[in-house]
N, C-alpha and C. Protein backbone atom coordinates (compact mmCIF):
# COMPACT_ATOMS: atom_id res chain seq x y z
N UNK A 1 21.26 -77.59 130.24
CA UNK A 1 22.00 -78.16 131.35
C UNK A 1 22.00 -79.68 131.20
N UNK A 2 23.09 -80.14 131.64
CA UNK A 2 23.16 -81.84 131.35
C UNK A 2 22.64 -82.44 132.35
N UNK A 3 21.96 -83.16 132.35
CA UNK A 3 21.09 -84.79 132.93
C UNK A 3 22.41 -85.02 134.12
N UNK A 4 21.81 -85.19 135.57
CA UNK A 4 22.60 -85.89 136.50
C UNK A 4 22.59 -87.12 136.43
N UNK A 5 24.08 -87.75 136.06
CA UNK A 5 24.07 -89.02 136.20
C UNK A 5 23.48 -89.61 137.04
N UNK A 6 22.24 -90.65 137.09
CA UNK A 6 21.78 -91.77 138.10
C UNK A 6 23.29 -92.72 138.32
N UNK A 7 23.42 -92.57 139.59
CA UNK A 7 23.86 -93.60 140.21
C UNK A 7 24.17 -94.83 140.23
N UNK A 8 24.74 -95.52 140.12
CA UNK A 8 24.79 -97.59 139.69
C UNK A 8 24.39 -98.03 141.02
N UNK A 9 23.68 -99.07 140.76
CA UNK A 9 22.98 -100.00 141.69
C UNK A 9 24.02 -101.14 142.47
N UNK A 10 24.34 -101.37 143.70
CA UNK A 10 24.74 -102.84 143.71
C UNK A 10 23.71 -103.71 143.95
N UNK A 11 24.31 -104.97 143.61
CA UNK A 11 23.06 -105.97 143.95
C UNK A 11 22.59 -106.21 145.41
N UNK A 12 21.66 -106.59 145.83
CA UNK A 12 21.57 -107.02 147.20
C UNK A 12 21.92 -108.18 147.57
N UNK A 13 23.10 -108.35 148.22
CA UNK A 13 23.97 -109.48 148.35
C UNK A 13 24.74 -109.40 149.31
N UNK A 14 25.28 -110.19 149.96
CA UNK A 14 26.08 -109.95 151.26
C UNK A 14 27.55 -110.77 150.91
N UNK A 15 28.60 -109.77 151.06
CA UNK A 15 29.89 -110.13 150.73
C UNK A 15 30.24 -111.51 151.41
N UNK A 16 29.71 -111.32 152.91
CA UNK A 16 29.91 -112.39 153.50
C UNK A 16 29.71 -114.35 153.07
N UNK A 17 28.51 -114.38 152.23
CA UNK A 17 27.88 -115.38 151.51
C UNK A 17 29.26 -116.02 150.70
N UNK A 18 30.55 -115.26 150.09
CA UNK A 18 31.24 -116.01 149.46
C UNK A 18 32.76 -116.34 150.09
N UNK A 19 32.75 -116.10 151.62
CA UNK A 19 34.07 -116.23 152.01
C UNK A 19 33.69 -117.77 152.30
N UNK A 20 35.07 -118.35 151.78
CA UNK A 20 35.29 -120.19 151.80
C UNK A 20 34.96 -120.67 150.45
N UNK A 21 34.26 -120.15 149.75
CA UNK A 21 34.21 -120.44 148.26
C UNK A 21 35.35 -120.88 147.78
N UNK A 22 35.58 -121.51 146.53
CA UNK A 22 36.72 -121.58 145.52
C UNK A 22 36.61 -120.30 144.82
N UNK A 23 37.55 -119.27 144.52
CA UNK A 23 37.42 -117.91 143.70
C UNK A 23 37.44 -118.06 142.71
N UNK A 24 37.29 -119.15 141.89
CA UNK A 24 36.66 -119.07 140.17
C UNK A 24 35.07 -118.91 140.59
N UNK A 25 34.65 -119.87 141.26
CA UNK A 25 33.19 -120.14 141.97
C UNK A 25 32.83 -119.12 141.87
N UNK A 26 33.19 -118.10 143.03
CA UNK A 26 32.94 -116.94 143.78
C UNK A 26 32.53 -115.63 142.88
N UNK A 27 33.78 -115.45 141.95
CA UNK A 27 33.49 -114.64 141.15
C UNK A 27 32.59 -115.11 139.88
N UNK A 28 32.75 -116.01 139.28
CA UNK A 28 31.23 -116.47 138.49
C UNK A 28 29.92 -116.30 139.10
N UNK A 29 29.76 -116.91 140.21
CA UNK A 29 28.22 -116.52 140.96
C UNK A 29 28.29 -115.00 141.18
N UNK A 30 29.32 -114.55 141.87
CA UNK A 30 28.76 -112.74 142.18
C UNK A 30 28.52 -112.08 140.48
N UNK A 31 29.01 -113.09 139.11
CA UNK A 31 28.74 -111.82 137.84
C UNK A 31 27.38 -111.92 137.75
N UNK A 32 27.27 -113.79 138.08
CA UNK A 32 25.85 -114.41 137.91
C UNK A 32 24.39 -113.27 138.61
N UNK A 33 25.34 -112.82 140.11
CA UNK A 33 23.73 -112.05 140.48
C UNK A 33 24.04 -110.35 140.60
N UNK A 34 24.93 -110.05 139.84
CA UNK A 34 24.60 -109.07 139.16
C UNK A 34 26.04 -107.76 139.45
N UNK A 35 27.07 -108.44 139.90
CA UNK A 35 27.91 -107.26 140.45
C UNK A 35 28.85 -106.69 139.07
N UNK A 36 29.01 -106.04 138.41
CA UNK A 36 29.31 -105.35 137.40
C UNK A 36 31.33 -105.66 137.52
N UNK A 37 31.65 -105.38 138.52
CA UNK A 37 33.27 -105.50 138.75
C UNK A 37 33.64 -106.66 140.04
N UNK A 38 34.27 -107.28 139.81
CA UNK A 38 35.10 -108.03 141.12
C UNK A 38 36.39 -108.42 140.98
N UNK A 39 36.96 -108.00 141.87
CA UNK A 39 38.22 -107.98 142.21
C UNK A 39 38.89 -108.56 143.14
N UNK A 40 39.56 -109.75 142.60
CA UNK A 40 40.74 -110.94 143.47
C UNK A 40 42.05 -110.30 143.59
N UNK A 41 42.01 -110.04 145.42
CA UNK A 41 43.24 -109.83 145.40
C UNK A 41 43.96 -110.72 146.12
N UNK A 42 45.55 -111.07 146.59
CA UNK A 42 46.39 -111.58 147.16
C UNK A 42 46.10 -110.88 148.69
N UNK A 43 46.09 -111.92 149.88
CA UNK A 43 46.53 -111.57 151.05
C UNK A 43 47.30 -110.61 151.26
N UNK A 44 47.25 -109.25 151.73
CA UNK A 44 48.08 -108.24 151.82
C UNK A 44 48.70 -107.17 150.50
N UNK A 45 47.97 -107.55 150.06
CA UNK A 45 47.82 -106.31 148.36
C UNK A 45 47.71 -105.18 148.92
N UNK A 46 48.59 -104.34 148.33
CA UNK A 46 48.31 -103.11 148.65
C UNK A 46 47.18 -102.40 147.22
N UNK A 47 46.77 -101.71 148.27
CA UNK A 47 45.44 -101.41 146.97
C UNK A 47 44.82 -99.97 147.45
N UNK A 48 44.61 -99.09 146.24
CA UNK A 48 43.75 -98.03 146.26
C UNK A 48 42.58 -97.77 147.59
N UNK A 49 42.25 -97.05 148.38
CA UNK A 49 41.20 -97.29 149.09
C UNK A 49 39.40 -96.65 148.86
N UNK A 50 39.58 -96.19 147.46
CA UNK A 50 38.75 -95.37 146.81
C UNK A 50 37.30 -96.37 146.96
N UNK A 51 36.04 -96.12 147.23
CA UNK A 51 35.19 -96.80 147.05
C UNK A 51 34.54 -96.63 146.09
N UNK A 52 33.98 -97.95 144.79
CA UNK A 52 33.56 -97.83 143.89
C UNK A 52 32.20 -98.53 143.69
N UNK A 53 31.16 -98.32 143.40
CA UNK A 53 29.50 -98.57 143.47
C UNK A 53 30.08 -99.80 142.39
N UNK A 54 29.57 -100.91 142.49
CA UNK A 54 29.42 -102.10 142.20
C UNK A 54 30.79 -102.78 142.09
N UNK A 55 31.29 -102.37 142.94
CA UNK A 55 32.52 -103.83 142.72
C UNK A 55 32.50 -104.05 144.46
N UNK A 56 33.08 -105.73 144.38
CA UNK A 56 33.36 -106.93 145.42
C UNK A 56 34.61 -106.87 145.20
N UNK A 57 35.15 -107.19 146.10
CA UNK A 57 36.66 -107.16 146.21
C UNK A 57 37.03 -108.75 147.14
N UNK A 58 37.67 -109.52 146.71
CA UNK A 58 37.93 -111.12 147.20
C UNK A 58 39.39 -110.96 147.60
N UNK A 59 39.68 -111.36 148.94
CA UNK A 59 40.76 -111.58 149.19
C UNK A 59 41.06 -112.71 149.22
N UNK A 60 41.89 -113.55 148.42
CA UNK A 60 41.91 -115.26 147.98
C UNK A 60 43.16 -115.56 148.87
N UNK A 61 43.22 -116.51 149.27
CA UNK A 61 44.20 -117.42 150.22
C UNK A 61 43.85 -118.71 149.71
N UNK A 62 44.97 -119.49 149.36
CA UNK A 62 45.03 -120.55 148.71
C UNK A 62 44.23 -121.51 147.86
N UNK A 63 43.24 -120.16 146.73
CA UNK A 63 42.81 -120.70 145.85
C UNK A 63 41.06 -120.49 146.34
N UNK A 64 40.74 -120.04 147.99
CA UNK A 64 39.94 -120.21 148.20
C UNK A 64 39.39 -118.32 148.89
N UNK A 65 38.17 -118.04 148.90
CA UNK A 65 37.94 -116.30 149.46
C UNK A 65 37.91 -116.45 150.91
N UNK A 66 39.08 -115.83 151.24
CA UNK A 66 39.33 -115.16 152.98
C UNK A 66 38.64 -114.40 153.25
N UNK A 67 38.37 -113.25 152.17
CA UNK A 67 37.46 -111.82 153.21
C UNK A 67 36.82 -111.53 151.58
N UNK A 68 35.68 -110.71 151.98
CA UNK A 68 35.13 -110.13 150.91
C UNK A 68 34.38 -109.02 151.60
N UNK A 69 34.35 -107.87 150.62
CA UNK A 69 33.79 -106.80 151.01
C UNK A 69 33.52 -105.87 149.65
N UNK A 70 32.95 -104.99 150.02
CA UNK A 70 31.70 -104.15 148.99
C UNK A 70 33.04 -103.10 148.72
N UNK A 71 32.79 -102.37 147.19
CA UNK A 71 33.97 -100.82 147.47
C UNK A 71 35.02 -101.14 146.03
C-alpha cells in the first residue's frame, strides 16, 4: 500500500503583515520566510476559488498590496 502523502506546511505568518508593501518587496520577503507559491493579482481578477496549502495571494493596486490572504 502507498505512503499517505504528509501534507505541506504554511509558514506562520499573517497575510495581513504585507498589505501597503511595494509587491516586489512583498513577494521577496513572503519567499524569504518560507511560502512556497505567491500570487499577484490585479484588483478584480477573476480567479479559481480552489484553496491551495502554501500559497499567498496579493492583490496589488498601484504597484503597492491592497489585500492579502492565505489559499
Amino acid at each position: 500500500m502507498a505512503p499517505i502523502p504528509t501534507p505541506q506546511t504554511e509558514p506562520q505568518d499573517s497575510p495581513d503583515g504585507y498589505v501597503g508593501l511595494d509587491a516586489e518587496h512583498a513577494e521577496r520577503l513572503a519567499r524569504q520566510r518560507g511560502w512556497p507559491a505567491v500570487r499577484s493579482l490585479p484588483p478584480g481578477a477573476i480567479i479559481t476559488m480552489e484553496y491551495r496549502v502554501g500559497r499567498l495571494n496579493f492583490e496589488v493596486r498601484d504597484g503597492r498590496v491592497a489585500r492579502a490572504w492565505k489559499g
